[in-house]
Every structure is written in structure tokens, then in C-alpha cells.
Protein backbone atom coordinates (compact mmCIF):
# COMPACT_ATOMS: atom_id res chain seq x y z
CA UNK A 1 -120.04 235.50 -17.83
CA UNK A 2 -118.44 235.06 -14.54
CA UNK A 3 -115.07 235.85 -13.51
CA UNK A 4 -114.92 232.06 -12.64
CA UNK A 5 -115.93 230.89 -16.26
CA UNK A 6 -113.81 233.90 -17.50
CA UNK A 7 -110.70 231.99 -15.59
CA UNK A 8 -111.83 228.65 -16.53
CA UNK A 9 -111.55 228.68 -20.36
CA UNK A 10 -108.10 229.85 -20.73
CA UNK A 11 -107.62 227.03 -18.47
CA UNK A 12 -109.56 224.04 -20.55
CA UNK A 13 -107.29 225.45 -23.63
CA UNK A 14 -104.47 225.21 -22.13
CA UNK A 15 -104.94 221.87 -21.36
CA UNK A 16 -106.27 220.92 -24.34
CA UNK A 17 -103.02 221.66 -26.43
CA UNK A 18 -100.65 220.13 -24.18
CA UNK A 19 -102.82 216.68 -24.92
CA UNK A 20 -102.93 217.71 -28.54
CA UNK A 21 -99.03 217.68 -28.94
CA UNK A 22 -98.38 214.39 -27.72
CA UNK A 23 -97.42 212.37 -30.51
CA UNK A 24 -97.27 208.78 -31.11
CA UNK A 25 -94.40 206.65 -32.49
CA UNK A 26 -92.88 202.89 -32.98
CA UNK A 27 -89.44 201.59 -32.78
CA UNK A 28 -87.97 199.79 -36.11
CA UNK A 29 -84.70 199.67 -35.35
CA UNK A 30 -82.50 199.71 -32.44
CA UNK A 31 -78.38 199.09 -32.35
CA UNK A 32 -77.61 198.51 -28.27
CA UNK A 33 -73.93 199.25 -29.45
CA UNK A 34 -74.43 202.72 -29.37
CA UNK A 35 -78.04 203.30 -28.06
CA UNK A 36 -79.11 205.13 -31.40
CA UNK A 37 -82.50 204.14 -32.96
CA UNK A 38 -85.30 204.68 -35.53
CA UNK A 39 -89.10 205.32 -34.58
CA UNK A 40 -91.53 205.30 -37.61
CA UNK A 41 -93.28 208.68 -37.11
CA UNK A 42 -96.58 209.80 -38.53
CA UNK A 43 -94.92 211.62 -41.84
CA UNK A 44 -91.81 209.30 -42.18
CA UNK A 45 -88.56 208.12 -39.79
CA UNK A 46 -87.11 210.06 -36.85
CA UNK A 47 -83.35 209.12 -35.71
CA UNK A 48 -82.86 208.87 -31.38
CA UNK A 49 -80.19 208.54 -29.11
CA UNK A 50 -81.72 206.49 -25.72
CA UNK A 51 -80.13 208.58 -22.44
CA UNK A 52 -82.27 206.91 -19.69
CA UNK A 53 -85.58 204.90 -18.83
CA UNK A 54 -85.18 201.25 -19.78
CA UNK A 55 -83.68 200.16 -23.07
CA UNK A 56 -86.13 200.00 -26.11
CA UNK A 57 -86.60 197.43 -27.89
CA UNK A 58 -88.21 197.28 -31.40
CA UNK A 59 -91.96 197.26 -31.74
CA UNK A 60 -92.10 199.44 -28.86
CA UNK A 61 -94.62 202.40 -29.69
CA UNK A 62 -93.47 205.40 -27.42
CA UNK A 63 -95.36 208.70 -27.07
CA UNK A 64 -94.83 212.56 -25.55
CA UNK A 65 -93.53 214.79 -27.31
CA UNK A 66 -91.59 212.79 -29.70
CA UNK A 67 -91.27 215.64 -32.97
CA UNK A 68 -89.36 218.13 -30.28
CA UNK A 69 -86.30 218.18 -28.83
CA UNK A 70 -83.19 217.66 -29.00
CA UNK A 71 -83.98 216.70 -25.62
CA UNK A 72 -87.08 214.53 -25.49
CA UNK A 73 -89.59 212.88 -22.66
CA UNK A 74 -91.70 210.00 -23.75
CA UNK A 75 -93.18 206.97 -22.28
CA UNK A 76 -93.65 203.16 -23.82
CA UNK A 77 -97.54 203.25 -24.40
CA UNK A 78 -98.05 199.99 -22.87
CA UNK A 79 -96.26 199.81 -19.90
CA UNK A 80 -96.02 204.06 -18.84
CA UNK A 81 -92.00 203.38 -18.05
CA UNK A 82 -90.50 207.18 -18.78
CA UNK A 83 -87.46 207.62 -21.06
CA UNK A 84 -85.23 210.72 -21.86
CA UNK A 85 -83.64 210.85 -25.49
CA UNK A 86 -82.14 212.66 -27.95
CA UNK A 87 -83.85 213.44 -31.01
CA UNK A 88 -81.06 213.97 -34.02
CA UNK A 89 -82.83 214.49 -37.10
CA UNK A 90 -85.72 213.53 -39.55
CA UNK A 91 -86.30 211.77 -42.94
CA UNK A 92 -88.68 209.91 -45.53
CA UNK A 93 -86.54 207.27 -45.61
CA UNK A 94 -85.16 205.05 -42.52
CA UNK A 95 -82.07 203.92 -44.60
CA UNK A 96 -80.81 207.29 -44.43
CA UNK A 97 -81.23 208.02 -40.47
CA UNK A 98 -79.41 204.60 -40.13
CA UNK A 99 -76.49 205.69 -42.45
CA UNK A 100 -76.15 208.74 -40.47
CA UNK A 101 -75.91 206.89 -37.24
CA UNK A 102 -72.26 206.99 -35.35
CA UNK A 103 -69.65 205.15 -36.65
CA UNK A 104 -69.06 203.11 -33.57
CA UNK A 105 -73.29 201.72 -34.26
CA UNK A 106 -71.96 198.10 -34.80
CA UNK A 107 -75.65 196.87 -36.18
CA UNK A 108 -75.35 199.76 -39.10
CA UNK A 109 -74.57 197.14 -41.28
CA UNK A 110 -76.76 194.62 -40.58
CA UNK A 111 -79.57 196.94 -40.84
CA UNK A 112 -78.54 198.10 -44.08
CA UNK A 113 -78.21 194.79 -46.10
């Protein structure tokens, strides 16, 4: 094998896992109020504070590396706009991620009836 190939494998891998950890999720709820939301994740509900990129709406399905964080990048799968958020906590349940949103998250309630 030569020192090219040798180089060139490591490289492949590399790139390989970096696509592999992108992950994939959609917005159920959103409260503008306090820019806190709920993406349905792959093994339950995932609770996110929006800091910049435009403001997401439900339905939207965003992906990067949405199980990390806090700090997360991700992009709306449709249209490739960028957003930065906050990624607070998991659960099975979305109830519970909207329960633990702020306070001041005026559309708790609503949510919750």
C-alpha cells in the first residue's frame, strides 16, 4: 500500500463519521414568548432554546448535530438557513420538556391543555 492510500483512509473515516452524527429532528412545539421549543427526536422529545438563524416554526425538521450541545448548529432541511440553539435537556414524553420550560413561556399553558 502506498503512502498515498496509507493517508487516504484515515481521511475517508474521518469523513465518514462526521456525516454519520448528523441527526435529524422536527419541531412540535414552539412558544415565540420565550424562544423555547420541542423537536421530536429519534428516541423521544428534546427541549431548545432558539439563539439565532430565523425563527422556527413547527413542522420544521432541522438537522446537525441536534443530540449535542448545550450549544448546537443545525440547519432547516428544506431550505439550508443555519440556526444556533441551546439544547436543555431530554425526555420520553414532550409534556414534561414543556412543563420544564421558563416561567415567562406564555404558550406553556396552551400547550398543556
Amino acid at each position: 500500500m502506498s503512502l498515498r492510500h496509507f493517508l487516504f483512509v484515515p481521511m475517508l473515516a474521518s469523513l465518514w463519521q462526521v456525516q454519520a452524527r448528523a441527526e435529524e429532528a422536527a419541531v412540535e412545539w414552539y412558544d415565540p414568548t420565550c424562544r423555547f421549543f420541542v423537536m421530536k427526536l429519534a428516541d423521544g422529545y428534546g427541549l431548545y432554546e432558539w439563539k439565532s438563524g430565523p425563527e422556527p416554526k413547527a413542522g420544521d425538521v432541522l438537522e446537525g448535530n441536534i443530540l449535542e450541545g448545550p450549544p448546537v448548529s443545525a440547519s432547516n432541511k428544506v431550505t439550508g438557513e443555519q440556526f444556533a440553539l441551546v439544547h436543555w435537556g431530554d425526555s420520553g414524553k414532550r409534556d414534561v420538556l414543556i412543563r420544564n420550560a421558563p416561567g415567562w413561556c406564555r404558550g406553556k399553558k396552551k400547550a398543556l391543555q
